[in-house]
Protein backbone atom coordinates (compact mmCIF):
# COMPACT_ATOMS: atom_id res chain seq x y z
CA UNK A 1 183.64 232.74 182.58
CA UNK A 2 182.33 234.66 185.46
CA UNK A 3 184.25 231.94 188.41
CA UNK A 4 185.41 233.42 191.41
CA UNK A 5 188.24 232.01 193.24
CA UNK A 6 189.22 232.43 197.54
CA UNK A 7 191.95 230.91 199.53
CA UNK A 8 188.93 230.41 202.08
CA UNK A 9 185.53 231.15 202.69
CA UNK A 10 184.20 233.15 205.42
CA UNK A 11 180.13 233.41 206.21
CA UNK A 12 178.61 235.56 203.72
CA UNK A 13 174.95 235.60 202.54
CA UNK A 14 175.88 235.01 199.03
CA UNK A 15 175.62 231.66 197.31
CA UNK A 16 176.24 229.80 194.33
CA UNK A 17 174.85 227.47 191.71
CA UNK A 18 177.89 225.43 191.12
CA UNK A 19 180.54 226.00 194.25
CA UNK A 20 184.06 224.13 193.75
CA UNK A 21 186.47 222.93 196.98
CA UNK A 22 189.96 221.91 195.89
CA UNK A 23 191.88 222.17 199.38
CA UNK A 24 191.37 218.40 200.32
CA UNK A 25 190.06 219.90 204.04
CA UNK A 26 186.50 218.47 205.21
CA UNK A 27 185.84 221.87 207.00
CA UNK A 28 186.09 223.47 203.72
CA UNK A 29 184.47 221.39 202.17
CA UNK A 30 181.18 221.69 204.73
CA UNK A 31 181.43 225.52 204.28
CA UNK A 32 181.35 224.66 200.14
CA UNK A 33 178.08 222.69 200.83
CA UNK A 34 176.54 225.66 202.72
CA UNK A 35 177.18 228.49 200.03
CA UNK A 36 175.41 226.34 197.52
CA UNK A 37 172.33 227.81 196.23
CA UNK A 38 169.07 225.02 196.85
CA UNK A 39 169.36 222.75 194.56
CA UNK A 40 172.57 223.52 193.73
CA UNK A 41 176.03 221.42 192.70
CA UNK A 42 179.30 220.93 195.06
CA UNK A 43 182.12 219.29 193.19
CA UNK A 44 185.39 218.46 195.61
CA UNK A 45 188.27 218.19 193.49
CA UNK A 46 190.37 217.83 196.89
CA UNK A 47 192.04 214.69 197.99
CA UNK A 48 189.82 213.83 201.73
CA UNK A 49 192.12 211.09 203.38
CA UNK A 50 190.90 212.05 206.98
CA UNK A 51 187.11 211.61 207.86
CA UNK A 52 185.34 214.90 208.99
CA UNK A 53 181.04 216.34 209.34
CA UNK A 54 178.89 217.52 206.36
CA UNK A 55 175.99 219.29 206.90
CA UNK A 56 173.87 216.35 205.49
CA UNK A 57 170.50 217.38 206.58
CA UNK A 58 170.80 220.91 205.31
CA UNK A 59 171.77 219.48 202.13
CA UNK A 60 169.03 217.57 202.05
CA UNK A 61 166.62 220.09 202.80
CA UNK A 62 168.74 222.30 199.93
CA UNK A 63 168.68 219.29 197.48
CA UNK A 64 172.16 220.41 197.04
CA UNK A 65 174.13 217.76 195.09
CA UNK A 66 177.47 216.68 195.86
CA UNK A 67 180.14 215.32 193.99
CA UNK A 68 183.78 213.86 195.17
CA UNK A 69 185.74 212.34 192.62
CA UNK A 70 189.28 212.11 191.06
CA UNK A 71 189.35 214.95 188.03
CA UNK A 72 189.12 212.89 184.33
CA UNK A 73 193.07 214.63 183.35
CA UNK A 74 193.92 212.15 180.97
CA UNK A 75 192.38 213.02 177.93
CA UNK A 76 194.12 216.66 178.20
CA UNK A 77 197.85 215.25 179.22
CA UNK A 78 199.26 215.42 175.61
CA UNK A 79 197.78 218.78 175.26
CA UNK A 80 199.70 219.54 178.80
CA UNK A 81 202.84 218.72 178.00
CA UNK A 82 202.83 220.39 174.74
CA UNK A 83 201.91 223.31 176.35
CA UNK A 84 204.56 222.77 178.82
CA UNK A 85 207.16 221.83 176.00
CA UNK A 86 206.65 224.98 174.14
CA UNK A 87 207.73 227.15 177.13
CA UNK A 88 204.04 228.95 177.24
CA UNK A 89 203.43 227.95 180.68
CA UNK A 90 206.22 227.31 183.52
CA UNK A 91 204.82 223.81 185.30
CA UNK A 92 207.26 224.48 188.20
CA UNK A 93 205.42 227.08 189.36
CA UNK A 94 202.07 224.99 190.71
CA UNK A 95 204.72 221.90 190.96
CA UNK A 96 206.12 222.00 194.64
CA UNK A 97 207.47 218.55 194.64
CA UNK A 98 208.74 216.22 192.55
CA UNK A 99 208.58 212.15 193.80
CA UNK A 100 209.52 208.99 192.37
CA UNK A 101 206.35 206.42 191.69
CA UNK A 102 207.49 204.03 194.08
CA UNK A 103 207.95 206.36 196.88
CA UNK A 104 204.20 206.96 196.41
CA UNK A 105 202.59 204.79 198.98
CA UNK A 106 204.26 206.82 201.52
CA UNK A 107 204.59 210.39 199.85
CA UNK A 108 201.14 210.89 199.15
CA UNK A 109 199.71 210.43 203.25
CA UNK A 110 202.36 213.43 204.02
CA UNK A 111 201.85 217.14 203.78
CA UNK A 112 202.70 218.15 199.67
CA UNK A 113 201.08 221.52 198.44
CA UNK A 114 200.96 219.77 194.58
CA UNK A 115 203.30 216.66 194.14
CA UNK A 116 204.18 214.76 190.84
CA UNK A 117 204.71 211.53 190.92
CA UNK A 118 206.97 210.12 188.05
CA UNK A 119 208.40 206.55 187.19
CA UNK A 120 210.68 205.69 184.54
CA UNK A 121 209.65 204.25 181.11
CA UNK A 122 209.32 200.63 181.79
């Protein structure tokens, strides 16, 4: 599809239309902002639980747009665990922690590189 992925991004003169943070880090998410082309889109798929700067007037000037929200997964969670079922894909590699659903309150604050949270058929 032409996407280009980086662990992080260093200043470079090139920009994008449509420019994608998913590490959850404000400072990331800033430098996101700045490699969007004028009038371009920023979508954070990261979780932002501390505050932290954006570069609101250049995106202003830019007319970049942003968008932070939690990714619409449910409609593609049967389709998921099929995939998982059928030994295709191997979940426990982008897993790194498994937690129970009550121990979420205080799991999710703390340091998890991709958690699951599961409870038990009630």
């Amino acid at each position: 599809m032409g996407a280009a992925t980086a662990e992080a991004l260093d200043p470079t003169p090139q920009s994008y239309d449509i420019a994608v943070e998913a590490t959850g880090r404000v400072d990331q998410l800033g430098l996101t902002v700045k490699f969007s082309t004028p009038e371009g889109i920023c979508e954070s798929a990261g979780n932002h639980f501390r505050p932290g700067e954006l570069p609101l007037l250049d995106m202003y000037f830019n007319g970049v747009t942003l968008r932070i929200a939690r990714d619409n997964v449910r409609v593609h969670i049967p389709d998921a665990l099929e995939l998982a079922a059928s030994g295709k894909v191997a979940p426990e590699k982008v897993v790194s922690h498994v937690i129970d659903w009550e121990d979420l309150p205080t799991a999710l604050p703390e340091k998890h590189l991709k958690p699951v949270f599961v409870r038990a058929d009630t």
